[in-house]
PDB file of N, CA and C in Angstrom:
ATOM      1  N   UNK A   1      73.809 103.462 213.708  1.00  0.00           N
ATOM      2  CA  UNK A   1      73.184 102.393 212.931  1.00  0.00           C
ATOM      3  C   UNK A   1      71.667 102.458 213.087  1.00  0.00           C
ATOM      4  N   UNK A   2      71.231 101.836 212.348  1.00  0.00           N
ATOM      5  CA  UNK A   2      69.950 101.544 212.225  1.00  0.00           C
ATOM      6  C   UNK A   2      69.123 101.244 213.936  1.00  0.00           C
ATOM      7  N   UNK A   3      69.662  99.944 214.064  1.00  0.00           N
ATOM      8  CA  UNK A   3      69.516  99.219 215.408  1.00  0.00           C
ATOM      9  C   UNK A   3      69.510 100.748 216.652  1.00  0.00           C
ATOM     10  N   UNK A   4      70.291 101.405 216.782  1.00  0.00           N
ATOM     11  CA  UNK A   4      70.430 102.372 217.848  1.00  0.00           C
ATOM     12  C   UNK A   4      69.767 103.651 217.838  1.00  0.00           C
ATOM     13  N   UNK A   5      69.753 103.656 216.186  1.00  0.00           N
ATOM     14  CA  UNK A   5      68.989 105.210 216.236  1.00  0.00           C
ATOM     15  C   UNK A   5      66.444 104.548 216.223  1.00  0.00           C
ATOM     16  N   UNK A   6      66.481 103.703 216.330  1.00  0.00           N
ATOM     17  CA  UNK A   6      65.371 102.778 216.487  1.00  0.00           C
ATOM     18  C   UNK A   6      65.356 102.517 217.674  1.00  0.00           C
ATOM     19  N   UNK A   7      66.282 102.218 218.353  1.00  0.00           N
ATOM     20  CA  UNK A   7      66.030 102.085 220.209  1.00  0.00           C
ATOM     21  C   UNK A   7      65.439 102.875 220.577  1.00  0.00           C
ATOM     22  N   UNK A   8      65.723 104.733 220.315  1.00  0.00           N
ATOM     23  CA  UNK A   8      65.602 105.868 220.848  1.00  0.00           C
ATOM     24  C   UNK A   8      64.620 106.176 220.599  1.00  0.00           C
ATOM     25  N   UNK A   9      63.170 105.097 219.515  1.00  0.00           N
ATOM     26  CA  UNK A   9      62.251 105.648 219.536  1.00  0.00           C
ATOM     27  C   UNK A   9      61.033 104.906 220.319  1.00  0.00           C
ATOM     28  N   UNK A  10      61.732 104.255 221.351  1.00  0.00           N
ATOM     29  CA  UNK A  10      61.172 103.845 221.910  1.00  0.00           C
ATOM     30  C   UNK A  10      59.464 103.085 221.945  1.00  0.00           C
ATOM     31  N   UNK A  11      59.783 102.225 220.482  1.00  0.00           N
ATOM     32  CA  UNK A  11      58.392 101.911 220.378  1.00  0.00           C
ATOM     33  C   UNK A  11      57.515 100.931 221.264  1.00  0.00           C
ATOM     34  N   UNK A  12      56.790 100.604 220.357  1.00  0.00           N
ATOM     35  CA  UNK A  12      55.328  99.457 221.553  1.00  0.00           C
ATOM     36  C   UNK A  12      55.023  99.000 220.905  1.00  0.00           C
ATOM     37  N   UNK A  13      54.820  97.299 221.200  1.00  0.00           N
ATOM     38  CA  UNK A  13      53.704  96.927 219.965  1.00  0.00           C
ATOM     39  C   UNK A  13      52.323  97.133 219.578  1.00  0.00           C
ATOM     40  N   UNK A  14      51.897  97.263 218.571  1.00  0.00           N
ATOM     41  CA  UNK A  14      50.835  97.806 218.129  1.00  0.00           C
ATOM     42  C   UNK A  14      50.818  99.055 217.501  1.00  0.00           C
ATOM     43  N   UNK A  15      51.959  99.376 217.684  1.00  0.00           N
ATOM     44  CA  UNK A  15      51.921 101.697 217.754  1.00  0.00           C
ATOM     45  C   UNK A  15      51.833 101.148 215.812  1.00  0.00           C
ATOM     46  N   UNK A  16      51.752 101.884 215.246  1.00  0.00           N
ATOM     47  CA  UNK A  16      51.868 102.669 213.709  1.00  0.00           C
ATOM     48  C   UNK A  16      53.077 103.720 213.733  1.00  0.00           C
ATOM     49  N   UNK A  17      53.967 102.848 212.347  1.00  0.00           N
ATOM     50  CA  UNK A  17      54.808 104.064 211.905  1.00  0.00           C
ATOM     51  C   UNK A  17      54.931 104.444 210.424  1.00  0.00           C
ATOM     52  N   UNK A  18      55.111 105.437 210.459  1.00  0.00           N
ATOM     53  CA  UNK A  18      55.347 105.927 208.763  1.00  0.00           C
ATOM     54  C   UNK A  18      57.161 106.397 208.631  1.00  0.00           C
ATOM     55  N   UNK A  19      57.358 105.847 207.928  1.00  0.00           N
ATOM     56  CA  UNK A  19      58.761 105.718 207.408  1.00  0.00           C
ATOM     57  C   UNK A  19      59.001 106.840 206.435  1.00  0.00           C
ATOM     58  N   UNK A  20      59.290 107.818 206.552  1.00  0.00           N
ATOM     59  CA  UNK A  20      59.581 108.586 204.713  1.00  0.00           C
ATOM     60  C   UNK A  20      60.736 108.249 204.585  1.00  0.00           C
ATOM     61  N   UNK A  21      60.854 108.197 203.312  1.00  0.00           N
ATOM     62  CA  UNK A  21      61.983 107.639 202.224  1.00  0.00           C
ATOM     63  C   UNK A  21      62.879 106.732 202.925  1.00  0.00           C
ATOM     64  N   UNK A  22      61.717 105.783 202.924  1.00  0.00           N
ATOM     65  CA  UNK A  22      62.166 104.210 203.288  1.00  0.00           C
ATOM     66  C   UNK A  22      63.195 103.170 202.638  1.00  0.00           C
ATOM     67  N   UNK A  23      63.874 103.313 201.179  1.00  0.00           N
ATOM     68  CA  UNK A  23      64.247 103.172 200.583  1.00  0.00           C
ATOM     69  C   UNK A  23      63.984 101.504 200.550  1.00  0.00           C
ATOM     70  N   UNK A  24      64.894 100.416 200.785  1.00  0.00           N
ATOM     71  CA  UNK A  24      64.458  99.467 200.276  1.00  0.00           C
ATOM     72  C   UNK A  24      63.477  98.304 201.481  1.00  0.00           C
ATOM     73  N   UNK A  25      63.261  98.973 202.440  1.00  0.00           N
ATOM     74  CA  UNK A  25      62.430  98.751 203.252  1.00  0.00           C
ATOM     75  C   UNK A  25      63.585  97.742 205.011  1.00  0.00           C
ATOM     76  N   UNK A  26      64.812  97.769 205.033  1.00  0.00           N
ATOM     77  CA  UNK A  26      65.235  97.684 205.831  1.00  0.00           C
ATOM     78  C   UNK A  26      65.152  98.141 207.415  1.00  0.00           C
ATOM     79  N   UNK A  27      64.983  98.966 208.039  1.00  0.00           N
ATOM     80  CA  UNK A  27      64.786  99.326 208.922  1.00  0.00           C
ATOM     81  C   UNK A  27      62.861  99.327 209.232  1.00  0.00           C
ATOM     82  N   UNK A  28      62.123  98.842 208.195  1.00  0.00           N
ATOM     83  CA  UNK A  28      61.113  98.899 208.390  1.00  0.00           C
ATOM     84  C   UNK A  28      60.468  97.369 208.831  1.00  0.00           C
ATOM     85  N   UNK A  29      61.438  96.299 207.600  1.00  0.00           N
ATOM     86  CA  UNK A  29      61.095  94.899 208.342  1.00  0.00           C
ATOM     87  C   UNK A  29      61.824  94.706 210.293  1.00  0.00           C
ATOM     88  N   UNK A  30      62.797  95.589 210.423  1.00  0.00           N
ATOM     89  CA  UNK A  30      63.429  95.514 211.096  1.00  0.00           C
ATOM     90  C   UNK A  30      62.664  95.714 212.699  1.00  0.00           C
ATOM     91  N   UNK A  31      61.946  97.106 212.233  1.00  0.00           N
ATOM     92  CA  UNK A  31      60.915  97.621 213.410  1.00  0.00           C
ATOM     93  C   UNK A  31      59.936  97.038 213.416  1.00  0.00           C
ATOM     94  N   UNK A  32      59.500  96.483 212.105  1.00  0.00           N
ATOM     95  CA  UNK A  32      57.951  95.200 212.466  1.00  0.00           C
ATOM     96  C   UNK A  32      58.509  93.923 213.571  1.00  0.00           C
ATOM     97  N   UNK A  33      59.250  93.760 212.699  1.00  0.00           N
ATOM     98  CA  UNK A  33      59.550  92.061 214.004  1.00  0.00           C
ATOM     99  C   UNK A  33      60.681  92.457 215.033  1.00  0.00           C
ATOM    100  N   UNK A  34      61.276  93.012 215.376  1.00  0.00           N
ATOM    101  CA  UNK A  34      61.643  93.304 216.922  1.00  0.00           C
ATOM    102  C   UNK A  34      60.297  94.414 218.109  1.00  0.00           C
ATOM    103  N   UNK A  35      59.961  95.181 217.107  1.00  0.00           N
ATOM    104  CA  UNK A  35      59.068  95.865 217.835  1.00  0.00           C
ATOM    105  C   UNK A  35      57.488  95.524 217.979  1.00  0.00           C
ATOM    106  N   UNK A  36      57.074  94.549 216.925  1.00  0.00           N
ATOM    107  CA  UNK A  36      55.851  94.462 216.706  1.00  0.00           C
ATOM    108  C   UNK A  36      54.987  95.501 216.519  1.00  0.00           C
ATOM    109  N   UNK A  37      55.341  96.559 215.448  1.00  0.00           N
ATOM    110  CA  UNK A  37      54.622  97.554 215.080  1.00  0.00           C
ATOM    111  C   UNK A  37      54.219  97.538 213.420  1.00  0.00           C
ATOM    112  N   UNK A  38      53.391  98.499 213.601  1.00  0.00           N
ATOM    113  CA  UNK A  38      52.693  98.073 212.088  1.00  0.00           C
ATOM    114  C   UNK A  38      53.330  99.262 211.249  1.00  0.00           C
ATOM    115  N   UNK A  39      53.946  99.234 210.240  1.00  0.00           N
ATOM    116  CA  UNK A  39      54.853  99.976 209.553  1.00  0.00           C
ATOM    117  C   UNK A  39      53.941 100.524 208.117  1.00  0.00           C
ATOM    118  N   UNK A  40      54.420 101.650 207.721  1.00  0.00           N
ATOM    119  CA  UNK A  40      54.093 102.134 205.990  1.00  0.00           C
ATOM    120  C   UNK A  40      55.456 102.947 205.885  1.00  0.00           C
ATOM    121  N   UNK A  41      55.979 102.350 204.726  1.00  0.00           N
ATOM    122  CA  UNK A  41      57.123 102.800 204.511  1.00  0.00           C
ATOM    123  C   UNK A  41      57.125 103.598 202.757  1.00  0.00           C
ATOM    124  N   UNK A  42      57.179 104.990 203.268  1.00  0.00           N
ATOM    125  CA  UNK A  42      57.150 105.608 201.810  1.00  0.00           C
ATOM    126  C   UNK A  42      58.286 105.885 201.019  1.00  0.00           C
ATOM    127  N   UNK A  43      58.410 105.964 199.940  1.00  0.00           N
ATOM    128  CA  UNK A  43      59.402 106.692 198.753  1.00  0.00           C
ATOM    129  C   UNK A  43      58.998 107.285 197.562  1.00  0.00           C
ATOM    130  N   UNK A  44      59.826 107.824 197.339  1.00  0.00           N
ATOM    131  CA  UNK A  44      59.510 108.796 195.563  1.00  0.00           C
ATOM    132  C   UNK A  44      60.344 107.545 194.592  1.00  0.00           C
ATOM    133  N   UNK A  45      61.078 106.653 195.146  1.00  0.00           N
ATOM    134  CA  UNK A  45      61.666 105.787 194.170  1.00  0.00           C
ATOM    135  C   UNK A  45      60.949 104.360 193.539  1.00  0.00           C
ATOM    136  N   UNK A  46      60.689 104.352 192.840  1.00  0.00           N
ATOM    137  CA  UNK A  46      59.207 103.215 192.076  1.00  0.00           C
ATOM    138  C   UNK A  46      60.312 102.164 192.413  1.00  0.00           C
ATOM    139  N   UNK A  47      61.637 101.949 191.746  1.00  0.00           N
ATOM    140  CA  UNK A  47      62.539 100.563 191.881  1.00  0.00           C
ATOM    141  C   UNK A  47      62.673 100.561 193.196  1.00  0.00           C
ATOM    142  N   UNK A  48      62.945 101.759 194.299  1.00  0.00           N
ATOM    143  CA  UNK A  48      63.033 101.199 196.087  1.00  0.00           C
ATOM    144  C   UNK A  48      61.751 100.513 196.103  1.00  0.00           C
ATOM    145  N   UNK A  49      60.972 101.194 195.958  1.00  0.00           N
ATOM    146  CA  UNK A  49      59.443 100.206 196.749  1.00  0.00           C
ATOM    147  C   UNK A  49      59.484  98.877 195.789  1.00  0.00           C
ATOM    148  N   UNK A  50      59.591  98.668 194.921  1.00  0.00           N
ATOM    149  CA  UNK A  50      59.235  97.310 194.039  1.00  0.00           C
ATOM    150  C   UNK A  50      60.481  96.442 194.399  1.00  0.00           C
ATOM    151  N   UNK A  51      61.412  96.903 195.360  1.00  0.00           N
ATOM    152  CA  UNK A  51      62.447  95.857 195.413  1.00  0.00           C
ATOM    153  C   UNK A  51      62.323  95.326 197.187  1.00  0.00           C
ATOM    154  N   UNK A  52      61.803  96.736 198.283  1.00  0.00           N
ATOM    155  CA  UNK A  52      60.845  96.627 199.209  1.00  0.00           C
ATOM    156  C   UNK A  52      59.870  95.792 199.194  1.00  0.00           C
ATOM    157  N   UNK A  53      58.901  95.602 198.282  1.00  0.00           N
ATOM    158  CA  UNK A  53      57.493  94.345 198.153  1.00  0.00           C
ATOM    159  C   UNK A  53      58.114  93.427 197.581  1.00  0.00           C
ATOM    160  N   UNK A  54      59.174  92.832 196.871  1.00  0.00           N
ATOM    161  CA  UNK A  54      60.107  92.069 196.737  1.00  0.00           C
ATOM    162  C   UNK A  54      60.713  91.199 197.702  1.00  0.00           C
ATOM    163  N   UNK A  55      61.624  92.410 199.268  1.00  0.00           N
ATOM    164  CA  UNK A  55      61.887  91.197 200.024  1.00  0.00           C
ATOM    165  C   UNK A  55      60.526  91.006 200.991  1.00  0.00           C
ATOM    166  N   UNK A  56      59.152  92.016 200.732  1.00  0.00           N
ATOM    167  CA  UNK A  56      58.716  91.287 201.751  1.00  0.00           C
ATOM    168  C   UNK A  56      57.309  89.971 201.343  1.00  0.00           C
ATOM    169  N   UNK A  57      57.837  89.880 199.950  1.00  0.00           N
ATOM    170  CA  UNK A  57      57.331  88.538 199.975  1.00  0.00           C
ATOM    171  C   UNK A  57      57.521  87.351 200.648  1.00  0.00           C
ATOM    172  N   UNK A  58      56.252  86.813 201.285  1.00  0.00           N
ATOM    173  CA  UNK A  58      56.695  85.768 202.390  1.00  0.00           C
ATOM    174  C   UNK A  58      57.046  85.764 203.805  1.00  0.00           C
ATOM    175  N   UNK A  59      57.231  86.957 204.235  1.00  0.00           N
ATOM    176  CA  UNK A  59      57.369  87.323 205.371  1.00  0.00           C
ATOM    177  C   UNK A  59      56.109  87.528 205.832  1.00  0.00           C
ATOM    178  N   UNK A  60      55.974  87.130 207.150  1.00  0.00           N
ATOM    179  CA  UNK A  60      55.032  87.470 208.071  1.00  0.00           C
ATOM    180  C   UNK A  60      55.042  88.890 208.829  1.00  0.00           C
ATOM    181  N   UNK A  61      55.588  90.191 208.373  1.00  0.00           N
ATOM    182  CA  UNK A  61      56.082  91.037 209.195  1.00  0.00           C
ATOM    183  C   UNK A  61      54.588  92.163 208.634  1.00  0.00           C
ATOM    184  N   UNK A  62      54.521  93.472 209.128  1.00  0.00           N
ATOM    185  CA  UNK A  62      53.211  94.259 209.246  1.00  0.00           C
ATOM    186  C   UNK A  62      53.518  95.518 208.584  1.00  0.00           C
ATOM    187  N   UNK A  63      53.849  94.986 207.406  1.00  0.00           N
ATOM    188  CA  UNK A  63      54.896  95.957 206.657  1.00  0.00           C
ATOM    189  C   UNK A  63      54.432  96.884 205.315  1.00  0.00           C
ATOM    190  N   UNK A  64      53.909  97.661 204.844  1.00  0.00           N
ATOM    191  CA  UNK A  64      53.470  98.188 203.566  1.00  0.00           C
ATOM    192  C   UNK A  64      53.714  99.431 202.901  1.00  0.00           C
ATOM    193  N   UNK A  65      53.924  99.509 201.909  1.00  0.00           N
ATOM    194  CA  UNK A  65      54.805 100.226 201.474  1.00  0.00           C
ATOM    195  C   UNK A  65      54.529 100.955 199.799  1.00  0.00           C
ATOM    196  N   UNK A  66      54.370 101.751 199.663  1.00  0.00           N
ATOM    197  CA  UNK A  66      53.941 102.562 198.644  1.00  0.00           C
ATOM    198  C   UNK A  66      54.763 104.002 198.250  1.00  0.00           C
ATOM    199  N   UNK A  67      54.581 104.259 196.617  1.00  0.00           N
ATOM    200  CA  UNK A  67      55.662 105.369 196.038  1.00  0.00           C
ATOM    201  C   UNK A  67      54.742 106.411 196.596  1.00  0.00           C
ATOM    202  N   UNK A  68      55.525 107.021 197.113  1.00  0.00           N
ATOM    203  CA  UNK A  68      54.440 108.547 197.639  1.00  0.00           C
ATOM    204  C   UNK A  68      55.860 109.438 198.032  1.00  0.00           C
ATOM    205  N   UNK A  69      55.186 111.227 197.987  1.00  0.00           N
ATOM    206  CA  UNK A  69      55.978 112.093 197.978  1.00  0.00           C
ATOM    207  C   UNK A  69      55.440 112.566 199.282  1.00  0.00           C
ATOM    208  N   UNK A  70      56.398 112.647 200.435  1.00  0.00           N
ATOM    209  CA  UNK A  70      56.015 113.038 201.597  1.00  0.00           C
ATOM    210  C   UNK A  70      55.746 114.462 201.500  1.00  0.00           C
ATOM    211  N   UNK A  71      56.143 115.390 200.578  1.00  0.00           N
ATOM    212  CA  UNK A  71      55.433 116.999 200.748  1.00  0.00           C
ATOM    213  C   UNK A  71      54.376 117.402 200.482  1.00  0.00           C
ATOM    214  N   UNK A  72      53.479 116.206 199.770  1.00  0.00           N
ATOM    215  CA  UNK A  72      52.368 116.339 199.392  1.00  0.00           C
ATOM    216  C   UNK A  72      51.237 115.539 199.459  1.00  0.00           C
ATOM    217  N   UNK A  73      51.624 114.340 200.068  1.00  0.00           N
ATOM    218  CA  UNK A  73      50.614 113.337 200.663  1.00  0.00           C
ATOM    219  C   UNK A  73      50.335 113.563 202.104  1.00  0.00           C
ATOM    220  N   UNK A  74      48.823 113.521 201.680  1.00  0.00           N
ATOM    221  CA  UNK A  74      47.822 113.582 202.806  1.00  0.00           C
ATOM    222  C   UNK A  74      47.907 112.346 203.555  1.00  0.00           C
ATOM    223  N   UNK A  75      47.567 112.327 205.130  1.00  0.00           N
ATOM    224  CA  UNK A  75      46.960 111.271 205.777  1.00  0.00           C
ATOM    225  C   UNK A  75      46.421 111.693 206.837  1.00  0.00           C
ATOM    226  N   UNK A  76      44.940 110.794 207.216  1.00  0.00           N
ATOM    227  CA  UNK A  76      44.056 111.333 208.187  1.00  0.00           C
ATOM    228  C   UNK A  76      44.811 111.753 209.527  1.00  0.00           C
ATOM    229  N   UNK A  77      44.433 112.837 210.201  1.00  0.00           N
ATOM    230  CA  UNK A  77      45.371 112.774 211.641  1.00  0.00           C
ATOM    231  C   UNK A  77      45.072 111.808 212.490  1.00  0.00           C
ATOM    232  N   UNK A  78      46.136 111.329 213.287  1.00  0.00           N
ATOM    233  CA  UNK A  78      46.558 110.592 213.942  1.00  0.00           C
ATOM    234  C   UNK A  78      46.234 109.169 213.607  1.00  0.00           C
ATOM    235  N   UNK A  79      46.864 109.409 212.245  1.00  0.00           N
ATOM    236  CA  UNK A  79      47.051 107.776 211.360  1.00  0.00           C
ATOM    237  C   UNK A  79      48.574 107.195 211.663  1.00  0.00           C
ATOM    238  N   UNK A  80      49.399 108.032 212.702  1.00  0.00           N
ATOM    239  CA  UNK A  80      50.784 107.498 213.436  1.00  0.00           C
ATOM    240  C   UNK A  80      51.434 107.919 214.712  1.00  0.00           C
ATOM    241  N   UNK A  81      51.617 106.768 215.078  1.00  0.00           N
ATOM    242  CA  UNK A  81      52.047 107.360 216.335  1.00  0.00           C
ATOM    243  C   UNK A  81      53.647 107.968 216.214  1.00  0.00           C
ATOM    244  N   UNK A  82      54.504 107.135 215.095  1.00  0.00           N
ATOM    245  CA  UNK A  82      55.855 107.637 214.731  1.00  0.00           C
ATOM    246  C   UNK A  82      55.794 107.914 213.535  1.00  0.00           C
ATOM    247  N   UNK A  83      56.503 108.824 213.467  1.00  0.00           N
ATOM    248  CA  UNK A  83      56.707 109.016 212.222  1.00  0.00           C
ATOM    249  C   UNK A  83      58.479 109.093 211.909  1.00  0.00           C
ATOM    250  N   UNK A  84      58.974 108.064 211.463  1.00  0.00           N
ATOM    251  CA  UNK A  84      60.584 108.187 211.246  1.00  0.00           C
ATOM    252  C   UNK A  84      60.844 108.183 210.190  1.00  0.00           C
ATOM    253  N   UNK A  85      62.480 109.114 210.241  1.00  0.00           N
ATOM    254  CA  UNK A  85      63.308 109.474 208.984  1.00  0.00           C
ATOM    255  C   UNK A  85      64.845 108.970 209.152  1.00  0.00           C
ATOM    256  N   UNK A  86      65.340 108.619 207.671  1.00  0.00           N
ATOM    257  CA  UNK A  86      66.710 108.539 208.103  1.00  0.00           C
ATOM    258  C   UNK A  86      67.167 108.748 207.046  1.00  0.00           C
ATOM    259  N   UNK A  87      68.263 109.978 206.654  1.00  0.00           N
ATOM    260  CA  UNK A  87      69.028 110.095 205.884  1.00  0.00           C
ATOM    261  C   UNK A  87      68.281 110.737 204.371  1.00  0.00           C
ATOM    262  N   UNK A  88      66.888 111.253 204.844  1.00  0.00           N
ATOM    263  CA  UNK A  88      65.950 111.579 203.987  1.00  0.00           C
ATOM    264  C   UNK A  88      65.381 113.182 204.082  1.00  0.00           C
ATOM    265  N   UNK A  89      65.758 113.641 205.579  1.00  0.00           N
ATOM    266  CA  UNK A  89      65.193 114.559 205.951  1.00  0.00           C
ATOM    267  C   UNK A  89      65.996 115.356 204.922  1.00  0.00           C
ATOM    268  N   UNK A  90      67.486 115.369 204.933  1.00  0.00           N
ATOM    269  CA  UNK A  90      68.020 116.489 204.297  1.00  0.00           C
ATOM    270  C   UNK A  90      67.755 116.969 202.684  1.00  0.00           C
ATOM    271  N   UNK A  91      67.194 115.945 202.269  1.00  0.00           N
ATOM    272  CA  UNK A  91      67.240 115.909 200.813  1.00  0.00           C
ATOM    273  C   UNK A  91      65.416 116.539 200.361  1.00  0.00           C
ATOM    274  N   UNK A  92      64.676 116.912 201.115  1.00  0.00           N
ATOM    275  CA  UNK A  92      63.345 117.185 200.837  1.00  0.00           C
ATOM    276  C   UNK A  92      63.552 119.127 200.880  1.00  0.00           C
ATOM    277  N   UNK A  93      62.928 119.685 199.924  1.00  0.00           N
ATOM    278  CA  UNK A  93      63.009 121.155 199.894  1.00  0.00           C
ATOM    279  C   UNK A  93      61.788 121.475 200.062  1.00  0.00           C
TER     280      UNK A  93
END
């Protein structure tokens, strides 16, 4: 599950994570408010992310989230301390 394979990454609050293919942003509100980390959660799917900024209207959680293609988006180094995947790795060529 979600919950167990997130234990193992043993976060901290404050750390930065990048999510690829975050899909509707679940495991990402999930790691903001148990872990207190500041999250970016990416996808290639325009309806995942718009249904993602959807539930996190109103929430207080550290959560953001944008359509981006992880094989080709840039980010400055050491803009994360994690970088997690789930169920996404296999599907990228």
């Amino acid at each position: 599950t979600t919950k167990e394979f997130v234990e193992k990454l043993e976060l901290k609050p404050g750390q930065k994570v990048l999510d690829v293919g975050c899909g509707i942003g679940g495991g990402d509100f999930y790691m903001s408010e148990k872990y207190e980390v500041e999250v970016l959660g990416i996808d290639l799917s325009v309806n995942m992310i718009s249904f993602a900024l959807e539930r996190a209207v109103g929430l207080k959680c550290t959560v953001e989230f944008e359509v981006a293609d992880c094989t080709t988006k840039e980010y400055p180094e050491n803009s994360f301390d994690v970088i997690y995947s789930r169920d996404t790795i296999l599907h990228i060529q």
